[in-house]
C-alpha atoms as a PDB file:
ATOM      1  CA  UNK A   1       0.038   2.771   4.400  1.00  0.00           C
ATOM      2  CA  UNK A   2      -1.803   2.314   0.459  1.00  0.00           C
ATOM      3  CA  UNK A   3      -1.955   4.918  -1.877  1.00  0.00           C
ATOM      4  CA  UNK A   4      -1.256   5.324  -5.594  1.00  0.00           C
ATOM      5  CA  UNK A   5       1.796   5.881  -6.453  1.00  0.00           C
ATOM      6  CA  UNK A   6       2.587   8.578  -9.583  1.00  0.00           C
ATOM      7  CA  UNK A   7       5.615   6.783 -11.506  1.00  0.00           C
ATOM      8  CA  UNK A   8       8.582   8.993 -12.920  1.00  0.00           C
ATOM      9  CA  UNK A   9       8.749   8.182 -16.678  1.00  0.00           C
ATOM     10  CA  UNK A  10      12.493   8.680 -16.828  1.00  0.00           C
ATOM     11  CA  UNK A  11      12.669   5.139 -15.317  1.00  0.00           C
ATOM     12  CA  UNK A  12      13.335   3.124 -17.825  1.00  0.00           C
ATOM     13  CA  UNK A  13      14.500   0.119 -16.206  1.00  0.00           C
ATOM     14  CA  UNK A  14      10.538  -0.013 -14.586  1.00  0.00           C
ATOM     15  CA  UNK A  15       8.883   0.518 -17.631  1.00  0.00           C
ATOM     16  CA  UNK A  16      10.844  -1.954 -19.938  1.00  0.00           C
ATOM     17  CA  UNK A  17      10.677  -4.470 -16.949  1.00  0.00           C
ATOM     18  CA  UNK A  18       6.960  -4.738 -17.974  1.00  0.00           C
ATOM     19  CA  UNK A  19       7.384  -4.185 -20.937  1.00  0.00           C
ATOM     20  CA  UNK A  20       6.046  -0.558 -21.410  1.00  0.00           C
ATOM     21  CA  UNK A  21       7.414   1.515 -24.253  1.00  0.00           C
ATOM     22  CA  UNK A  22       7.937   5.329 -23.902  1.00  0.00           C
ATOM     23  CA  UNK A  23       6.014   6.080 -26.450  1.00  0.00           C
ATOM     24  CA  UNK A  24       3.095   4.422 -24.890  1.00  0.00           C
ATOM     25  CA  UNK A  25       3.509   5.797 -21.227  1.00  0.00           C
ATOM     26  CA  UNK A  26       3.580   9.010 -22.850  1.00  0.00           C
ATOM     27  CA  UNK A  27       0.349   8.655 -24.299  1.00  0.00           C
ATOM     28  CA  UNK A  28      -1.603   7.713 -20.856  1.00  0.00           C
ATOM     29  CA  UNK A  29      -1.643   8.918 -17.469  1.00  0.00           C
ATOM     30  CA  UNK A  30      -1.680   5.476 -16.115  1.00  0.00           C
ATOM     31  CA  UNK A  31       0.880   2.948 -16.913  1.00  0.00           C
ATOM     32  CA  UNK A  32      -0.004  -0.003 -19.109  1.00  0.00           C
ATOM     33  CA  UNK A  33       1.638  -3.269 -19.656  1.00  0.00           C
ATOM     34  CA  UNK A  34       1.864  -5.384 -23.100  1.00  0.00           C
ATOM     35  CA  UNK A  35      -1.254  -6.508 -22.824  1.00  0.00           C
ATOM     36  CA  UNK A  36      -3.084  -2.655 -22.656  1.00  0.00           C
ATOM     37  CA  UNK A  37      -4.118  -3.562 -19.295  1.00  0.00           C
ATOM     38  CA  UNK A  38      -3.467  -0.845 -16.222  1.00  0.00           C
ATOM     39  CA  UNK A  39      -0.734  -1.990 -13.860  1.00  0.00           C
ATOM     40  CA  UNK A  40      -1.395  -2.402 -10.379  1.00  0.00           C
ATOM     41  CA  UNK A  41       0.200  -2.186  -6.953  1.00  0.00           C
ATOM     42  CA  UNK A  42       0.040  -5.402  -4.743  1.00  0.00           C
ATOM     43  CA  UNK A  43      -3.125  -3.355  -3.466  1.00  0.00           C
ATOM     44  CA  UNK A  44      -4.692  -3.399  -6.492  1.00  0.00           C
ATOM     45  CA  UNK A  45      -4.186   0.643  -6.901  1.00  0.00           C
ATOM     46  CA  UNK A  46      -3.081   1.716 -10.358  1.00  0.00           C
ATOM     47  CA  UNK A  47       0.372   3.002 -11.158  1.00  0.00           C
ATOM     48  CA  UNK A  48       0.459   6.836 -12.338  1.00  0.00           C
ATOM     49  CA  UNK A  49       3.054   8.083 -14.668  1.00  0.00           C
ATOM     50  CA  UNK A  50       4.231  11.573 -14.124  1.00  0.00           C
ATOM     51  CA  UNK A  51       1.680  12.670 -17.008  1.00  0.00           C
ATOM     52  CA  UNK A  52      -0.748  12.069 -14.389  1.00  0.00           C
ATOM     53  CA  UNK A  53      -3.205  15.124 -12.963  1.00  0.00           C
ATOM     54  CA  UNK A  54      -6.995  15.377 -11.905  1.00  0.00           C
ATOM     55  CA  UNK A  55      -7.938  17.010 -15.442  1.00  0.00           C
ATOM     56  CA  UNK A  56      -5.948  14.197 -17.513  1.00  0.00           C
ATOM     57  CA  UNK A  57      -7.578  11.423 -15.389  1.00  0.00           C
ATOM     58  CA  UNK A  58     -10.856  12.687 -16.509  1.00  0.00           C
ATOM     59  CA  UNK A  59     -10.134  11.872 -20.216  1.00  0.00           C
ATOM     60  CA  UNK A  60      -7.834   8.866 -19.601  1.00  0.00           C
ATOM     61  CA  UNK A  61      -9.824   5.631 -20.668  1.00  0.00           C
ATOM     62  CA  UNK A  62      -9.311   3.791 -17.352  1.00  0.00           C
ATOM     63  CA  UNK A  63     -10.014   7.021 -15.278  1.00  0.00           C
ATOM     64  CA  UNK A  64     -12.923   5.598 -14.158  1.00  0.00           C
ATOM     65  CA  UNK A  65     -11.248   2.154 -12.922  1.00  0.00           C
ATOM     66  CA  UNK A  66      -8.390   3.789 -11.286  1.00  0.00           C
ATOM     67  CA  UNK A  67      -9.514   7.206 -10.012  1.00  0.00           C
ATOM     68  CA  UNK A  68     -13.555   7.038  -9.751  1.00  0.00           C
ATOM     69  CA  UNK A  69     -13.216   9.624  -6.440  1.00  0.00           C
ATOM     70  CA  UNK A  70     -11.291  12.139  -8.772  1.00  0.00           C
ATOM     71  CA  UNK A  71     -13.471  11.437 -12.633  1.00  0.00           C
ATOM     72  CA  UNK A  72     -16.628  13.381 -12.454  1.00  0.00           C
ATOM     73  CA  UNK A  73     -19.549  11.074 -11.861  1.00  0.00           C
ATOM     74  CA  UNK A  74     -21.194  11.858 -15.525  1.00  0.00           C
ATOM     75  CA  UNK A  75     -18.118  10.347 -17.464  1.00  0.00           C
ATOM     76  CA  UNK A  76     -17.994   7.270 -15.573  1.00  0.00           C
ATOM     77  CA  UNK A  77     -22.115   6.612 -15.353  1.00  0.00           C
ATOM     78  CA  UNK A  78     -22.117   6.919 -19.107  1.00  0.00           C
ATOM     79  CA  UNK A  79     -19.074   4.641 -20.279  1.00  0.00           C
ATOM     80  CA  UNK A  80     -17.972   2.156 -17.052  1.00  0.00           C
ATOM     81  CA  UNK A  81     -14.489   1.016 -17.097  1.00  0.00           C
ATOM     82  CA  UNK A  82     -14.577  -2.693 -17.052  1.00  0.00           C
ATOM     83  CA  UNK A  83     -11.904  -4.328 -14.535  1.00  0.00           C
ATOM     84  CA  UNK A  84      -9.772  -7.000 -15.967  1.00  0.00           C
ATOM     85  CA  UNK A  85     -11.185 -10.647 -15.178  1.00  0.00           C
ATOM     86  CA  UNK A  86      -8.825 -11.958 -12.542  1.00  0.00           C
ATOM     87  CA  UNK A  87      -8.843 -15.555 -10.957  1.00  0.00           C
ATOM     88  CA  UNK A  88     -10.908 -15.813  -7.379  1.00  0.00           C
ATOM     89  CA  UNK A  89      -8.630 -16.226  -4.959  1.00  0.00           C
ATOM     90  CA  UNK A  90      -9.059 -15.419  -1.004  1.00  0.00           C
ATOM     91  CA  UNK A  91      -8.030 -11.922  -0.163  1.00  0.00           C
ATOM     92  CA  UNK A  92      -8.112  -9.226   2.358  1.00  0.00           C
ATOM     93  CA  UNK A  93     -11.056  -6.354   2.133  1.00  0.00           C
ATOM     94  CA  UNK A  94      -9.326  -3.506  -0.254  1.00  0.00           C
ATOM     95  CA  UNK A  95      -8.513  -0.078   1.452  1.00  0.00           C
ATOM     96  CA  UNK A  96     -10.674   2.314  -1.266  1.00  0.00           C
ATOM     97  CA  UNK A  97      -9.482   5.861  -1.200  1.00  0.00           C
ATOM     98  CA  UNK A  98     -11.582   8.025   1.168  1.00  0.00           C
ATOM     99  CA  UNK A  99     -12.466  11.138  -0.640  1.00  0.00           C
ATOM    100  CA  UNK A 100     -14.087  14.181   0.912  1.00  0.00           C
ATOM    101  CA  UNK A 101     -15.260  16.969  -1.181  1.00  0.00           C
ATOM    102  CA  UNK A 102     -15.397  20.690   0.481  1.00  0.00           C
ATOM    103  CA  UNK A 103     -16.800  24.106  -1.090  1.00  0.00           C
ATOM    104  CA  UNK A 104     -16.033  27.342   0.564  1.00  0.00           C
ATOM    105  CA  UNK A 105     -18.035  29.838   1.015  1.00  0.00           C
ATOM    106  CA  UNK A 106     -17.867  32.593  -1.473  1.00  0.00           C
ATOM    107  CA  UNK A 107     -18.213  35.481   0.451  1.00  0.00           C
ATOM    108  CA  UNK A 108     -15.226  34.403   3.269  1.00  0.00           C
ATOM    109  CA  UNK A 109     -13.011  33.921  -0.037  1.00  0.00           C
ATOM    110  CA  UNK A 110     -12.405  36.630  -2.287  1.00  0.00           C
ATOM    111  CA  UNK A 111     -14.132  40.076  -3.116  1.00  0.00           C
ATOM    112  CA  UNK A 112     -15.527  41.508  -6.734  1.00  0.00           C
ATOM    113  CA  UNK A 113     -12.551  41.363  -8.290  1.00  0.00           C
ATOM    114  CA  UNK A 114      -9.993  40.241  -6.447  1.00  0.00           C
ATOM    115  CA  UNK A 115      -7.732  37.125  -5.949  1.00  0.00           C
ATOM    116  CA  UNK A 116      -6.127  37.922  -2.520  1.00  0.00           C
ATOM    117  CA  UNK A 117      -7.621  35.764   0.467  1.00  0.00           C
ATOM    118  CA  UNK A 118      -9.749  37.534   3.009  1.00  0.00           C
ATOM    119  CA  UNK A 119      -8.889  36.568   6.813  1.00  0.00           C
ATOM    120  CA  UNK A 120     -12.333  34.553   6.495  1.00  0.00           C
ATOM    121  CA  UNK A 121     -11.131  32.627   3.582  1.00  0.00           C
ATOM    122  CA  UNK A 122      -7.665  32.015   5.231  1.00  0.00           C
ATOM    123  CA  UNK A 123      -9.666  30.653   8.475  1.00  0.00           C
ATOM    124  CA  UNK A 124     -11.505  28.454   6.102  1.00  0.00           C
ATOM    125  CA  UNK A 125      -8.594  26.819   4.399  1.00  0.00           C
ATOM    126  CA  UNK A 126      -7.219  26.049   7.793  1.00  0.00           C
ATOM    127  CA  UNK A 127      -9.937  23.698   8.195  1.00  0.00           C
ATOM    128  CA  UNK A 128      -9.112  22.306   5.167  1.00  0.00           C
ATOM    129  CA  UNK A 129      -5.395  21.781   6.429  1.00  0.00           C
ATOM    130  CA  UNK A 130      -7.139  20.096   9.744  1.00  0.00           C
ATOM    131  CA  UNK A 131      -8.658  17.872   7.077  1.00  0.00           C
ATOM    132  CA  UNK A 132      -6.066  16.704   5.381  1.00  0.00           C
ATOM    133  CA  UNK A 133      -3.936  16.092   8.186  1.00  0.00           C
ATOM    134  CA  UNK A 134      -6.719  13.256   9.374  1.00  0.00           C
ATOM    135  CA  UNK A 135      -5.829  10.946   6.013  1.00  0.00           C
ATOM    136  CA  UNK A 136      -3.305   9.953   4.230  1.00  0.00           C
ATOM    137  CA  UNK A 137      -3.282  12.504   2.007  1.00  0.00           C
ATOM    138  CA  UNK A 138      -2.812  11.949  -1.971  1.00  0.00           C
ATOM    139  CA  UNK A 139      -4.088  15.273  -3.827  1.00  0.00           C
ATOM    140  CA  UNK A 140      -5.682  18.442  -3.025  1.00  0.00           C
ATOM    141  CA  UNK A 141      -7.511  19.810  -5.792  1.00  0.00           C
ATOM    142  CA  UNK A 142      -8.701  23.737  -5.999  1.00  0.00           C
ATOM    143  CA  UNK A 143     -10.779  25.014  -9.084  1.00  0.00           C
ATOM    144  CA  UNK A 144     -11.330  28.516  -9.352  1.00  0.00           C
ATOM    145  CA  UNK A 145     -14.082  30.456 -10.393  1.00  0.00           C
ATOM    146  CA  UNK A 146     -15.538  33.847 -10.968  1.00  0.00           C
ATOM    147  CA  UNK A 147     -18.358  35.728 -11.360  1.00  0.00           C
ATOM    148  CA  UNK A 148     -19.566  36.737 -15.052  1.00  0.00           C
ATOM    149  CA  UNK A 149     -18.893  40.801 -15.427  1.00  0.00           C
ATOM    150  CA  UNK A 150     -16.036  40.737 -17.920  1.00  0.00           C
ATOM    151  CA  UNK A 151     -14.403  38.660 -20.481  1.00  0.00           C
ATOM    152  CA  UNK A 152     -14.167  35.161 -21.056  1.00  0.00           C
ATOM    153  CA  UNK A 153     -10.034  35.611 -21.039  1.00  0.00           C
ATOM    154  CA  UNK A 154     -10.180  37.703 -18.181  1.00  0.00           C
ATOM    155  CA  UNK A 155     -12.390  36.086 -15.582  1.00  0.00           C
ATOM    156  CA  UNK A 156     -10.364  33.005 -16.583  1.00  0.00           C
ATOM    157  CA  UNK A 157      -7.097  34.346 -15.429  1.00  0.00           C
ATOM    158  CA  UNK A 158      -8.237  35.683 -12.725  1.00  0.00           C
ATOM    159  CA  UNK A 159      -9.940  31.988 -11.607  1.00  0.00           C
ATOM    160  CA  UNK A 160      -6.656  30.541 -11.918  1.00  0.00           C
ATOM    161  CA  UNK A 161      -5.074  33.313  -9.741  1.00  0.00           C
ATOM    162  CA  UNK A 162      -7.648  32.421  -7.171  1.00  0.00           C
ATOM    163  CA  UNK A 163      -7.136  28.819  -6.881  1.00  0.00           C
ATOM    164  CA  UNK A 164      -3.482  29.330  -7.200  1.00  0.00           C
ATOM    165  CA  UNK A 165      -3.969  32.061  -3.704  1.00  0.00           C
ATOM    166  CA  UNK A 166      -5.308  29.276  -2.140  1.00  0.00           C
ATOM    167  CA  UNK A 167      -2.735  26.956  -2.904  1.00  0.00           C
ATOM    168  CA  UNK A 168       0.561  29.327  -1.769  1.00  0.00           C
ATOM    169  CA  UNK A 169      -1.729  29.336   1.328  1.00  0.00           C
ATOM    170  CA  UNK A 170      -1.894  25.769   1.756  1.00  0.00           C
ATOM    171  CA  UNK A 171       1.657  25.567   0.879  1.00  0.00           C
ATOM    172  CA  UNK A 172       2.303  28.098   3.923  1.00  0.00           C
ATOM    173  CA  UNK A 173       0.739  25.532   5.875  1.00  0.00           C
ATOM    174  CA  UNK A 174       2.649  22.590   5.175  1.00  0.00           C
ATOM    175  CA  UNK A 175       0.528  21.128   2.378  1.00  0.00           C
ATOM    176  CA  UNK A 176       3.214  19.733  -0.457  1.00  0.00           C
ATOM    177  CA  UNK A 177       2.927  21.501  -3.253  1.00  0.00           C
ATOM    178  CA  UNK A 178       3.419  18.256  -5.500  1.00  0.00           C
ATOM    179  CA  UNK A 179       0.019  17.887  -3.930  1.00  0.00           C
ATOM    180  CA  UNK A 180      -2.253  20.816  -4.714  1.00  0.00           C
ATOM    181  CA  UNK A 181      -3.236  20.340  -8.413  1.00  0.00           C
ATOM    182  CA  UNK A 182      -5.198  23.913  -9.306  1.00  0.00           C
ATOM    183  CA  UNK A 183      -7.189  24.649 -12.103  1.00  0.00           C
ATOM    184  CA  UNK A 184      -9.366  27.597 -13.360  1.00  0.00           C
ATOM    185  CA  UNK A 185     -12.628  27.436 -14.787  1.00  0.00           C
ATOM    186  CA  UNK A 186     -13.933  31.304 -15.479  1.00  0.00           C
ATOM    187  CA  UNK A 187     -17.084  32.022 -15.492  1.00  0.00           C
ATOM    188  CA  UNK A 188     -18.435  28.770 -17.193  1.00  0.00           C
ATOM    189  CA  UNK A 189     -19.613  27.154 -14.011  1.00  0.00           C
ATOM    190  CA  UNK A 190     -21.791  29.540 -11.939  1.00  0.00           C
ATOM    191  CA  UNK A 191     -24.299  28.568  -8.934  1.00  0.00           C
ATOM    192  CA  UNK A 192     -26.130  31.538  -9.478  1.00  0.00           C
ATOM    193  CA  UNK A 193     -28.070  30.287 -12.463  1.00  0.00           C
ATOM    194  CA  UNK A 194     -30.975  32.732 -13.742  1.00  0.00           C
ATOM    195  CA  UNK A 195     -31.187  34.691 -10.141  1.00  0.00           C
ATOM    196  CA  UNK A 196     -29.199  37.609 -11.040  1.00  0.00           C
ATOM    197  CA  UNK A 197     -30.374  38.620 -14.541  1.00  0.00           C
ATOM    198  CA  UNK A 198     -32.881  41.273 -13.688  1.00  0.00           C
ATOM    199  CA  UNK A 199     -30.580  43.668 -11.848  1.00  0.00           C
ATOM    200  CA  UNK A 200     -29.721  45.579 -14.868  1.00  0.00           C
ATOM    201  CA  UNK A 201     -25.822  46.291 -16.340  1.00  0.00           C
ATOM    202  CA  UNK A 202     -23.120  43.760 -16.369  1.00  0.00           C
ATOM    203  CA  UNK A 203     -20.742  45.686 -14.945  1.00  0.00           C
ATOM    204  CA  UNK A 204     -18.695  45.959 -11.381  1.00  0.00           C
ATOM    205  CA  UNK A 205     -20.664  49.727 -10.802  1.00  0.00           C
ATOM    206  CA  UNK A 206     -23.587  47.539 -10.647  1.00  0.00           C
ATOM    207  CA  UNK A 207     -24.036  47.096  -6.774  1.00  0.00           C
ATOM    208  CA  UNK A 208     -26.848  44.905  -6.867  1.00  0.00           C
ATOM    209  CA  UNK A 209     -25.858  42.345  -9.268  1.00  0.00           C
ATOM    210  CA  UNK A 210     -21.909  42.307  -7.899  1.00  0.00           C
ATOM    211  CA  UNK A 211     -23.784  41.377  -4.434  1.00  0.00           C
ATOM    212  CA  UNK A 212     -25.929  38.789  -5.809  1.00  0.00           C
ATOM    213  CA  UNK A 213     -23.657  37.132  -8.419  1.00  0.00           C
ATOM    214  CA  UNK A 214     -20.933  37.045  -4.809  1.00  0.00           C
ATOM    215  CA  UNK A 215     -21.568  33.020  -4.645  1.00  0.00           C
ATOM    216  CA  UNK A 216     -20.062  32.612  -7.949  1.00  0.00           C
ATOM    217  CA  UNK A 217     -16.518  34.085  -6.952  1.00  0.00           C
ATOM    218  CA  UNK A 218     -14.840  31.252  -5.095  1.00  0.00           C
ATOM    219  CA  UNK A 219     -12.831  28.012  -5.184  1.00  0.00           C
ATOM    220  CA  UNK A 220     -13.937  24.375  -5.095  1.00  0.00           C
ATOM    221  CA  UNK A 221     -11.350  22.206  -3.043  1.00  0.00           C
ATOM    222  CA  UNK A 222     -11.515  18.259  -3.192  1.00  0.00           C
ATOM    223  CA  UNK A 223      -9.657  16.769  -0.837  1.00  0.00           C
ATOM    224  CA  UNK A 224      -8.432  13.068  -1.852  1.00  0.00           C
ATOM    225  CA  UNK A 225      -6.231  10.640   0.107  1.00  0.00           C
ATOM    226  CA  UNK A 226      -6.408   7.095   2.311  1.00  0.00           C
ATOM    227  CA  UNK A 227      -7.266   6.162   5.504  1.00  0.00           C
END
């Protein structure tokens, strides 16, 4: 069984073993020895501190060496991580992560509006559960998202109220919760794009545009782990 393993910073007797300060494993997400070099499991899989989640990864420098399945693909095209030089010597062939990315449909997940599950969104996410029960399951990751009737500060609590609905529902279904990392994103991120914007008033009266602008109200889920 190989995963990464998140490290509890309260350990002191690990970190000044390898000579990590606090100070310093404070300041990443991944642990790094006197040298500023990531440390590794025997499996070459990089030691997390308890700093570590999806969003941090993304801005940690070796996010792209450690969690490449998790970074988005832009940050790590545009500045690679280079791996430290090692000497050759005969190994066996690495277990990568296996990392399978699912979107649910809008319309089975929540109506104009709302952030409570409808019985098609809750069939959904048991699929997901199916899912993650076939790895060895690391992180689930939900992002939420609205439509864009309303306010920025609205439509962003609300996001975050649907991805955390589907995580108690996960959690109902066994899923850790140290697991299921959710975030929120608004209504910065639509997949509506220029469709909608001849259907007249922003506004939730508007039937037309609330129907069309429907893909835009649901949450992402990544699911991340080993096989």
């Amino acid at each position: 069984m190989i995963r990464k393993f998140t490290l509890n910073l309260i350990v002191c007797a690990l970190l000044s073993g390898i000579g990590i300060t606090a100070a310093q494993a404070q300041e990443r997400v991944y642990v790094i020895d006197q040298r500023g070099e990531v440390v590794t499991s025997g499996a070459g899989l990089c030691w997390r501190t308890g700093y570590w989640t999806p969003s941090a990864a993304a801005n940690d420098p070796a996010g792209c060496q450690c969690d490449r399945d998790i970074v988005p693909a832009n940050k790590c095209s545009a500045t690679p991580v280079a791996t430290p030089a090692t000497p050759a010597t005969p190994t066996s062939p690495a277990v990568r992560p296996s990392s399978g990315k699912v979107t649910l449909a809008a319309d089975a997940l929540f109506d104009f509006n709302k952030a409570a599950l409808r019985p098609e969104g809750k069939a959904k996410l048991d699929d997901v559960v199916a899912q993650s029960s076939e790895i060895q399951l690391e992180v689930i990751v939900a992002v939420g998202h609205t439509d864009r009737i309303g306010s920025d500060r609205y439509n962003q609590q609300l996001s975050e109220k649907r991805a955390d609905a589907v995580k108690q529902y996960l959690i109902g279904k066994g899923i850790e919760a140290n697991r299921i990392y959710t975030e929120g994103k608004g209504k910065t991120q639509p997949v509506t794009g220029d469709q909608c914007k001849n259907l007249g008033a922003e506004n939730g009266r508007n039937k037309n545009l609330v129907e069309c602008l429907q893909p835009d109200r649901r949450v992402d889920i990544e699911i991340i782990g080993t096989r």
